[in-house]
PDB file of N, CA and C in Angstrom:
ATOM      1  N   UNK A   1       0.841  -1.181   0.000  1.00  0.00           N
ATOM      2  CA  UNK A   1       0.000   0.000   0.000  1.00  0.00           C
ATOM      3  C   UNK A   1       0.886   1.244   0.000  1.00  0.00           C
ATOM      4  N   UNK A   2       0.585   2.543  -0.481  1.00  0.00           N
ATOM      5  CA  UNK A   2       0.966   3.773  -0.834  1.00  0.00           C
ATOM      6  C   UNK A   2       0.107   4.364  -0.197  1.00  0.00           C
ATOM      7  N   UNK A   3       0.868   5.524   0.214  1.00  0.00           N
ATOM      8  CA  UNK A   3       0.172   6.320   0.726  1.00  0.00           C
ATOM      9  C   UNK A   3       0.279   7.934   0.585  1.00  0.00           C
ATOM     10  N   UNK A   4      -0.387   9.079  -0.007  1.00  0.00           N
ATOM     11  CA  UNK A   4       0.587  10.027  -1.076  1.00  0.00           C
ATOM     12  C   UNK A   4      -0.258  11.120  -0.408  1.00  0.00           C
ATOM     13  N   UNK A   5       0.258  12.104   0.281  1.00  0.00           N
ATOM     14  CA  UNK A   5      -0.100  13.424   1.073  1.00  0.00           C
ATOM     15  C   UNK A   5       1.118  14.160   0.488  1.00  0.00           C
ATOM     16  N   UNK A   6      -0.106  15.125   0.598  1.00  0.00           N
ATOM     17  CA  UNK A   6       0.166  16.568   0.079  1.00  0.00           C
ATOM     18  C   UNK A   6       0.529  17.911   0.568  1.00  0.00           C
ATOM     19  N   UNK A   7       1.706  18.556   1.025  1.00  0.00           N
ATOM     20  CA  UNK A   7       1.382  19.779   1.926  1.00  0.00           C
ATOM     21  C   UNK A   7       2.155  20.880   1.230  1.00  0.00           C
ATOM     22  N   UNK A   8       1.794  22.088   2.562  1.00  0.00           N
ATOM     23  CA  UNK A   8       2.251  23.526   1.383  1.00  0.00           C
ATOM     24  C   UNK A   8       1.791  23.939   0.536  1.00  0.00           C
ATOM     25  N   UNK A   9       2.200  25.093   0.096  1.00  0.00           N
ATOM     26  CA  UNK A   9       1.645  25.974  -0.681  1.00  0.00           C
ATOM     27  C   UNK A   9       2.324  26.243  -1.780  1.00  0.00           C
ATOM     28  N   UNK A  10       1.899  26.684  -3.004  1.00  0.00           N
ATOM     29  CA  UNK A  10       2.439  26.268  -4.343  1.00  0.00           C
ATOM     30  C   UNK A  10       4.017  25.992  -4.637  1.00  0.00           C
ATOM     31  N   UNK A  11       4.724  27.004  -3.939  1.00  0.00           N
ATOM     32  CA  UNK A  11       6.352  27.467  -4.446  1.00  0.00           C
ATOM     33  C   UNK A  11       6.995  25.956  -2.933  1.00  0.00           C
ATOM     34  N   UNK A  12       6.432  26.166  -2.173  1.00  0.00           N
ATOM     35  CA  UNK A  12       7.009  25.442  -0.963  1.00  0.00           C
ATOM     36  C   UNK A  12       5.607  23.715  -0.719  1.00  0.00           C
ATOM     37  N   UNK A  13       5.804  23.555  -1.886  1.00  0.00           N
ATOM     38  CA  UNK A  13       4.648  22.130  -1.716  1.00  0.00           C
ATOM     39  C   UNK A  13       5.802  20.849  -1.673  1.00  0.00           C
ATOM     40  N   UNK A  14       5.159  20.078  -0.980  1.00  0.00           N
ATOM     41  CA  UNK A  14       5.978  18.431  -0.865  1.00  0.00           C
ATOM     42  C   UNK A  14       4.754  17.669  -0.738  1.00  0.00           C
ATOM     43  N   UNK A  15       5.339  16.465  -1.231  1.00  0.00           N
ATOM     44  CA  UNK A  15       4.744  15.274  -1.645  1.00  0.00           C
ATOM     45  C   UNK A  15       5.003  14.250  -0.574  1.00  0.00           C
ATOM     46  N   UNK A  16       4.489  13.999   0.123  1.00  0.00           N
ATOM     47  CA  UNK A  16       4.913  12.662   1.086  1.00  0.00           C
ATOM     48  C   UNK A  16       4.538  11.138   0.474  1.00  0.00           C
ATOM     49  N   UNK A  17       4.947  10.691   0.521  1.00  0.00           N
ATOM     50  CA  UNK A  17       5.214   8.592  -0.144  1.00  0.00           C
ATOM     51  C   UNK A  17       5.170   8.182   1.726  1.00  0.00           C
ATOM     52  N   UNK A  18       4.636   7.093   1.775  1.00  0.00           N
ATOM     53  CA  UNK A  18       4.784   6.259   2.932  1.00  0.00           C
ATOM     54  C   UNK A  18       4.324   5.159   2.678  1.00  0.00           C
ATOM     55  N   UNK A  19       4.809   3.958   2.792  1.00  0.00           N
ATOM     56  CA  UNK A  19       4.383   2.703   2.736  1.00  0.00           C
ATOM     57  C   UNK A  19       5.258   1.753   2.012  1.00  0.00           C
ATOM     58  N   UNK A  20       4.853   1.055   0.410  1.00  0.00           N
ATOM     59  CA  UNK A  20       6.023   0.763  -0.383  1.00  0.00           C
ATOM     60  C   UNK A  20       5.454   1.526  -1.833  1.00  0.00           C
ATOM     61  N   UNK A  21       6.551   1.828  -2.357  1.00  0.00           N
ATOM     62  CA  UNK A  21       6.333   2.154  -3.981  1.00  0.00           C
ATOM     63  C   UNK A  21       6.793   1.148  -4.806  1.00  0.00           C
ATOM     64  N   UNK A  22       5.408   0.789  -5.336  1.00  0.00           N
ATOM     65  CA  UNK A  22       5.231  -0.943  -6.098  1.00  0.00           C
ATOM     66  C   UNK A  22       4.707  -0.320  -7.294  1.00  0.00           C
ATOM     67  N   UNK A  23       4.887  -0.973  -8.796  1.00  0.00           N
ATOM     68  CA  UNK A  23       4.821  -0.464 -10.102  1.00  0.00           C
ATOM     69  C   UNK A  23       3.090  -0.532 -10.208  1.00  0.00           C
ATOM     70  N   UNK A  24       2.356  -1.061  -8.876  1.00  0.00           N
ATOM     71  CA  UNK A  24       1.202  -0.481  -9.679  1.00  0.00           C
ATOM     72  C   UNK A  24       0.769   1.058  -9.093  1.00  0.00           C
ATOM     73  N   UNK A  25       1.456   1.700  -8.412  1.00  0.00           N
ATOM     74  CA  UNK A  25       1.655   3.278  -8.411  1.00  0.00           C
ATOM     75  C   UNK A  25       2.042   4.098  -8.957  1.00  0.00           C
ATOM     76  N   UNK A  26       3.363   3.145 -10.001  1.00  0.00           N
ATOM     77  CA  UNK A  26       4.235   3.827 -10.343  1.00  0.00           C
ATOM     78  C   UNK A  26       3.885   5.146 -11.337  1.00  0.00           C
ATOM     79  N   UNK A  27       2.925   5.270 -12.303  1.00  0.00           N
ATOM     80  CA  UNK A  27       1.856   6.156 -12.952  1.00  0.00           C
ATOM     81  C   UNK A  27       1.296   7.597 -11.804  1.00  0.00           C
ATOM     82  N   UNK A  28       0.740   7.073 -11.066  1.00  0.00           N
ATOM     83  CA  UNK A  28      -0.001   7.650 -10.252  1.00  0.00           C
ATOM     84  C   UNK A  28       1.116   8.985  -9.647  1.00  0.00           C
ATOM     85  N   UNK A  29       2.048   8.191  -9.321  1.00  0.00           N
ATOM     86  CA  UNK A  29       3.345   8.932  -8.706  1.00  0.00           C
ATOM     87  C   UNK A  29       3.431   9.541  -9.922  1.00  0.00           C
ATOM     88  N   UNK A  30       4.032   9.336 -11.005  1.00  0.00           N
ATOM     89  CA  UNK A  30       4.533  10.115 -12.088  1.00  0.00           C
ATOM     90  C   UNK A  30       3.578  11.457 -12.621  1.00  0.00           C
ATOM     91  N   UNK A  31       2.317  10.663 -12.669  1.00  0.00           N
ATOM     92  CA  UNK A  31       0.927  11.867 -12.929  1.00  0.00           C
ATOM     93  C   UNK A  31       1.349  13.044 -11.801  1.00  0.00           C
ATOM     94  N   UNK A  32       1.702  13.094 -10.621  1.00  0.00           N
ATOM     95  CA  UNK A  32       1.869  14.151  -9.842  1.00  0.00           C
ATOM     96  C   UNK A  32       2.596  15.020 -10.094  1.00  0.00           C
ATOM     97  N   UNK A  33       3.992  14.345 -10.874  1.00  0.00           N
ATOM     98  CA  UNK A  33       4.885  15.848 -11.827  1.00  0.00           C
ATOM     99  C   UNK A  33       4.308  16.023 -13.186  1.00  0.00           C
ATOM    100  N   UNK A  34       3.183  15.136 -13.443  1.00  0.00           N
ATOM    101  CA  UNK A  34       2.983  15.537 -15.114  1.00  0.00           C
ATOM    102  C   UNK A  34       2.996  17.160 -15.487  1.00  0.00           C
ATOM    103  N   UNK A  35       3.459  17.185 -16.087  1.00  0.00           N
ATOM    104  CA  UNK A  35       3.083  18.493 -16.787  1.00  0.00           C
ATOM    105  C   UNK A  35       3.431  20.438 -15.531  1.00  0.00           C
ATOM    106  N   UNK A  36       4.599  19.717 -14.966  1.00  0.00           N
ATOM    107  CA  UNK A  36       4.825  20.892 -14.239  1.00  0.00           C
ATOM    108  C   UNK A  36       5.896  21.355 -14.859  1.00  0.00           C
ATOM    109  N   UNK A  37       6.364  23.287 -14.886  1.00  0.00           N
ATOM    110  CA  UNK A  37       7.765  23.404 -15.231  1.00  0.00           C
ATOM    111  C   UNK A  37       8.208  23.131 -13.752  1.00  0.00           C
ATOM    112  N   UNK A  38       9.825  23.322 -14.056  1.00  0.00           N
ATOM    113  CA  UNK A  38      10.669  23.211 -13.441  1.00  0.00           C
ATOM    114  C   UNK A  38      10.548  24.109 -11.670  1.00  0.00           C
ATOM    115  N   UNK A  39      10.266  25.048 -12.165  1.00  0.00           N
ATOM    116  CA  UNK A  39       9.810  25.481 -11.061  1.00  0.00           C
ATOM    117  C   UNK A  39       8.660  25.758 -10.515  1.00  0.00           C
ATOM    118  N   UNK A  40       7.705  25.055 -10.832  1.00  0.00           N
ATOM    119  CA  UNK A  40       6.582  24.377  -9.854  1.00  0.00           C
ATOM    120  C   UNK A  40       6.671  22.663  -9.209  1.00  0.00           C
ATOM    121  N   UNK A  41       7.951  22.506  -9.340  1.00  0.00           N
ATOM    122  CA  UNK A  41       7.614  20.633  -8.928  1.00  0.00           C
ATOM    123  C   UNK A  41       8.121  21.220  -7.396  1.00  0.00           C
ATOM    124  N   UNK A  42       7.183  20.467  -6.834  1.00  0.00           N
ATOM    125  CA  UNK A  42       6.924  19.898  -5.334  1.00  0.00           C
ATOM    126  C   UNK A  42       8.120  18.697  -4.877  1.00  0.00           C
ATOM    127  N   UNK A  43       8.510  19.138  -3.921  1.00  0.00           N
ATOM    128  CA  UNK A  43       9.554  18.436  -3.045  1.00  0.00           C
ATOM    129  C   UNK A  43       9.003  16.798  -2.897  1.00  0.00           C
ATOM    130  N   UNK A  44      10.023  16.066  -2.686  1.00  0.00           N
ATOM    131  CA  UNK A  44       9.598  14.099  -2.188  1.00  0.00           C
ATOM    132  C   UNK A  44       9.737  14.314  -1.079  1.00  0.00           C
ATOM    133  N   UNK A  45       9.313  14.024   0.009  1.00  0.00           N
ATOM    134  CA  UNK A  45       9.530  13.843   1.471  1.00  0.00           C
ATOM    135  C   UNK A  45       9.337  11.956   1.407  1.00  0.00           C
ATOM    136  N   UNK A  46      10.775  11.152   1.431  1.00  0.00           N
ATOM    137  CA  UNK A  46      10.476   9.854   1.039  1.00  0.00           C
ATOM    138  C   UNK A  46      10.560   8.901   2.828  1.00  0.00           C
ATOM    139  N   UNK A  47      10.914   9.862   3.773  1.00  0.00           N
ATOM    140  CA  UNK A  47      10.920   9.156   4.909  1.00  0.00           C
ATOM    141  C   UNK A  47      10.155   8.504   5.486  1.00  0.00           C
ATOM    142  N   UNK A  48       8.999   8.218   4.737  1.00  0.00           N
ATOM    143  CA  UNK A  48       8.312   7.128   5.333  1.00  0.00           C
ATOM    144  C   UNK A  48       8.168   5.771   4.109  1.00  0.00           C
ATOM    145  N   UNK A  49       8.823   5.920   3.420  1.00  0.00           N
ATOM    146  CA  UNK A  49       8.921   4.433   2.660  1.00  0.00           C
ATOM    147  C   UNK A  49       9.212   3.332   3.338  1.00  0.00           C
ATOM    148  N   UNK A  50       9.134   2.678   3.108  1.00  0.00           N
ATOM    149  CA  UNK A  50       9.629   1.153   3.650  1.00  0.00           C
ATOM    150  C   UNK A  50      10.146   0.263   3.001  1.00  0.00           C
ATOM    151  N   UNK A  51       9.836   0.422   1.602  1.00  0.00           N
ATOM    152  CA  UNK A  51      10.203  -0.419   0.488  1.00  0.00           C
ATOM    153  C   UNK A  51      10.523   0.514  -1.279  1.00  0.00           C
ATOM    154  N   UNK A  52      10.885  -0.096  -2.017  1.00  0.00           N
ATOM    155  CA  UNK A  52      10.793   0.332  -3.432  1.00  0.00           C
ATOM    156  C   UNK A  52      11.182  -0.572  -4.169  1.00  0.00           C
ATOM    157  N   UNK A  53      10.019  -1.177  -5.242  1.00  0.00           N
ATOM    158  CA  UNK A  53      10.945  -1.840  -5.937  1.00  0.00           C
ATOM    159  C   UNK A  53      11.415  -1.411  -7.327  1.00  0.00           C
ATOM    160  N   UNK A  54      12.133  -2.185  -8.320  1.00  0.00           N
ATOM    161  CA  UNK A  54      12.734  -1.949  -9.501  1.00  0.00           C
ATOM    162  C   UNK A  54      12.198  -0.453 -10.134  1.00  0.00           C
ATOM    163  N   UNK A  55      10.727  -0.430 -10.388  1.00  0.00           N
ATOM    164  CA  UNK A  55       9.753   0.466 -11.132  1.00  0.00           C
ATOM    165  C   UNK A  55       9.759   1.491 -10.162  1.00  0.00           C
ATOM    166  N   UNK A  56       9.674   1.303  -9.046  1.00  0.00           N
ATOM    167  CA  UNK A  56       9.798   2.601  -7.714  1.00  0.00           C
ATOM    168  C   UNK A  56      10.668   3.129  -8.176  1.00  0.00           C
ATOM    169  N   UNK A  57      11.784   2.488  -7.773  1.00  0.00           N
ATOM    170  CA  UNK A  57      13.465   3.072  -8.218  1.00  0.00           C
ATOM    171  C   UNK A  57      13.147   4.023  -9.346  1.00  0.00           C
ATOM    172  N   UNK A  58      12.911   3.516 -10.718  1.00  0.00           N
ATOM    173  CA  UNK A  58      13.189   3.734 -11.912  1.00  0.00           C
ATOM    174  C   UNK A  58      12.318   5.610 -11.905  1.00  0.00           C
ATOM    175  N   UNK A  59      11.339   5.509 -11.541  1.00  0.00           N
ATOM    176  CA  UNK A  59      10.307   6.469 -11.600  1.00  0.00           C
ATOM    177  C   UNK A  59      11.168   7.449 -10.356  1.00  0.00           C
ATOM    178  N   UNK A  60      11.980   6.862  -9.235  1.00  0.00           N
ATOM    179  CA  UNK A  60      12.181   8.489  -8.260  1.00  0.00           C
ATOM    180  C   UNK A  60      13.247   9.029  -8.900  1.00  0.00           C
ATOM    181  N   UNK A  61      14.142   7.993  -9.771  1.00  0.00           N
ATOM    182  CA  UNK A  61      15.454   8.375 -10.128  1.00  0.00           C
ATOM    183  C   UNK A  61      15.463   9.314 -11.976  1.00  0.00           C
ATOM    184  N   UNK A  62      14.223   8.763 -12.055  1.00  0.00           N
ATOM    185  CA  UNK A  62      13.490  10.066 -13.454  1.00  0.00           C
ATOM    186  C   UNK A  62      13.153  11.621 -13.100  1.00  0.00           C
ATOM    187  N   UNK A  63      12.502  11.617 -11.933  1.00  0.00           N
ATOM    188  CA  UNK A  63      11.782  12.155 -11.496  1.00  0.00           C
ATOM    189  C   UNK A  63      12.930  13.266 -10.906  1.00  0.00           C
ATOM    190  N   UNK A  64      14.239  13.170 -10.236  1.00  0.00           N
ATOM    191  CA  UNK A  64      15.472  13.383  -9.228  1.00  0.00           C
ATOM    192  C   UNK A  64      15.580  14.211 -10.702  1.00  0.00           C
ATOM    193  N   UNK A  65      15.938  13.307 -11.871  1.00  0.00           N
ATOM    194  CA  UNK A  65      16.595  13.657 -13.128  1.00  0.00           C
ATOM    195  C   UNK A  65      15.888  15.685 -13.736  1.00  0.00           C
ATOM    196  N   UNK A  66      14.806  14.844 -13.345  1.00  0.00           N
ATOM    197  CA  UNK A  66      13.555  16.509 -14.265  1.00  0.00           C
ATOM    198  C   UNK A  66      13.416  17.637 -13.525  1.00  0.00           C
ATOM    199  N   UNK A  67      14.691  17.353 -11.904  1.00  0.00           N
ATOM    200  CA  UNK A  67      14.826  18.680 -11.153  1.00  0.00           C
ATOM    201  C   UNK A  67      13.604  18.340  -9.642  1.00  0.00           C
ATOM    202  N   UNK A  68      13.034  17.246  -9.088  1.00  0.00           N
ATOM    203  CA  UNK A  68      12.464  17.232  -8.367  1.00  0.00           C
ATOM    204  C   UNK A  68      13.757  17.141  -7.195  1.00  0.00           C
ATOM    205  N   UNK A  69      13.127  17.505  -6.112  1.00  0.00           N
ATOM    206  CA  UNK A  69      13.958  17.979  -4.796  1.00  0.00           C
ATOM    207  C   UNK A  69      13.452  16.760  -3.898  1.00  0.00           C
ATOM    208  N   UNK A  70      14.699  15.764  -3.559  1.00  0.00           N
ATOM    209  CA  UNK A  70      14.205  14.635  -2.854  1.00  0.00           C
ATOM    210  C   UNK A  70      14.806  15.483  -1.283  1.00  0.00           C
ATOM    211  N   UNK A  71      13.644  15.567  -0.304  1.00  0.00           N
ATOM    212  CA  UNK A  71      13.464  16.261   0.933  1.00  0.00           C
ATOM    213  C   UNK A  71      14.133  15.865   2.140  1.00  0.00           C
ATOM    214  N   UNK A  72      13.987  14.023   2.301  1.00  0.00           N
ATOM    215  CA  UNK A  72      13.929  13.227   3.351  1.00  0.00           C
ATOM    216  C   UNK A  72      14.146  11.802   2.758  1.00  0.00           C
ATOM    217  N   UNK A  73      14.746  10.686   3.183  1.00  0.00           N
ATOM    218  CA  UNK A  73      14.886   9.709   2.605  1.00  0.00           C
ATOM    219  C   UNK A  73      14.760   8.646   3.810  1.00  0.00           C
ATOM    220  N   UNK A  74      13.964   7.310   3.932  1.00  0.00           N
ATOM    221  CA  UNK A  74      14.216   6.534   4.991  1.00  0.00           C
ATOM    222  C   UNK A  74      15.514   5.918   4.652  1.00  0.00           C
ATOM    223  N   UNK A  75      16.552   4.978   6.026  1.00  0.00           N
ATOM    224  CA  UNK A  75      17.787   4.803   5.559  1.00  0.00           C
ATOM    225  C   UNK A  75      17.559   3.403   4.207  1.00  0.00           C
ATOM    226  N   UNK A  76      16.593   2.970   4.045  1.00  0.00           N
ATOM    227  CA  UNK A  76      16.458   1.675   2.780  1.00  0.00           C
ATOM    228  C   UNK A  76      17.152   2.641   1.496  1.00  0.00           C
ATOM    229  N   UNK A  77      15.471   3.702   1.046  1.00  0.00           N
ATOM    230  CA  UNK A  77      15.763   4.599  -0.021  1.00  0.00           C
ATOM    231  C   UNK A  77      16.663   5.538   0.233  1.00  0.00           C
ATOM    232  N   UNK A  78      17.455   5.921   0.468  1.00  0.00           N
ATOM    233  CA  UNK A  78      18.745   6.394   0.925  1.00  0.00           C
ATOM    234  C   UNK A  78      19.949   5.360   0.295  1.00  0.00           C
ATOM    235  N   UNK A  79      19.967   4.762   0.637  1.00  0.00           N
ATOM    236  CA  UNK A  79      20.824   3.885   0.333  1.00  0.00           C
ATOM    237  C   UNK A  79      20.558   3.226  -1.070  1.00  0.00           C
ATOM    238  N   UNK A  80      19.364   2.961  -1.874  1.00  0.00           N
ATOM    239  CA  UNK A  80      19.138   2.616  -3.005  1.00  0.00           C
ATOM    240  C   UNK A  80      19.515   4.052  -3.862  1.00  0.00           C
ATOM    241  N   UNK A  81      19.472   5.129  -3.906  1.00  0.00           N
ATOM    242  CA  UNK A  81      19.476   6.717  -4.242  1.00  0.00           C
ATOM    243  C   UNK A  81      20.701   6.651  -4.094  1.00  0.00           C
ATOM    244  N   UNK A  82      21.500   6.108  -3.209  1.00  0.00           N
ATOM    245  CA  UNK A  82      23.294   6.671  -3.498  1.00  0.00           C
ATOM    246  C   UNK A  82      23.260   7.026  -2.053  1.00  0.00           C
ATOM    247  N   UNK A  83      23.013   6.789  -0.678  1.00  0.00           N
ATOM    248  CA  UNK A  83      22.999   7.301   0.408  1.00  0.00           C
ATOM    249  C   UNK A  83      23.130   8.990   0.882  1.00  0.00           C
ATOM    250  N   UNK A  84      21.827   9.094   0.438  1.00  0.00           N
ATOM    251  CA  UNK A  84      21.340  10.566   0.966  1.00  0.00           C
ATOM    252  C   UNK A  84      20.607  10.485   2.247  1.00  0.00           C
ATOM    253  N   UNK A  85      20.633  11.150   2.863  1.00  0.00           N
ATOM    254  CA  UNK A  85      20.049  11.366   4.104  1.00  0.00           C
ATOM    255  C   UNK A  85      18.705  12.582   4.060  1.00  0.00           C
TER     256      UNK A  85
END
C-alpha cells in the first residue's frame, strides 16, 4: 500500500510517499509531476517508505533527473538513491 499526502503551498509544496512504492503506483506517482515546469515541482519527502521496488526506483530516479527535490529519505531509499540522508 501507498500512501501520497500533500502539503504547502504552491512554491514550498511536498509530496509525502509512505508505505512501499510498487509499479502499480508507479503512474499515479509520475501523474503528480505531469506536466509541471521546473519550477513548480513539489519536493519528495520519502521518509516514510519502507520499500521500493525496480519500477519505484526507476520512476524516483526520473523524477530526481527533471529537477524534483528529494526532501527526506528513509535509511532503505537512501541507500538505493546513493545514500542521501
Amino acid at each position: 500500500m501507498l500512501r501520497i499526502t500533500e502539503s504547502g503551498c504552491d512554491e514550498m509544496r511536498v509530496v509525502r510517499l509512505e508505505g512501499k512504492l510498487l509499479e502499480p503506483w508507479v503512474e499515479e506517482v509520475r501523474g503528480l509531476f505531469a506536466g509541471l515546469d521546473a519550477g513548480a515541482l513539489p519536493a519528495l519527502d520519502l521518509s516514510g517508505l519502507s520499500f521500493v521496488d525496480r519500477p519505484g526506483l526507476e520512476v524516483l530516479q526520473r523524477l530526481e533527473r527533471q529537477g524534483v527535490r528529494i526532501k527526506a529519505c528513509s535509511p532503505f531509499v537512501a541507500e538505493l538513491l546513493g545514500d542521501r540522508g
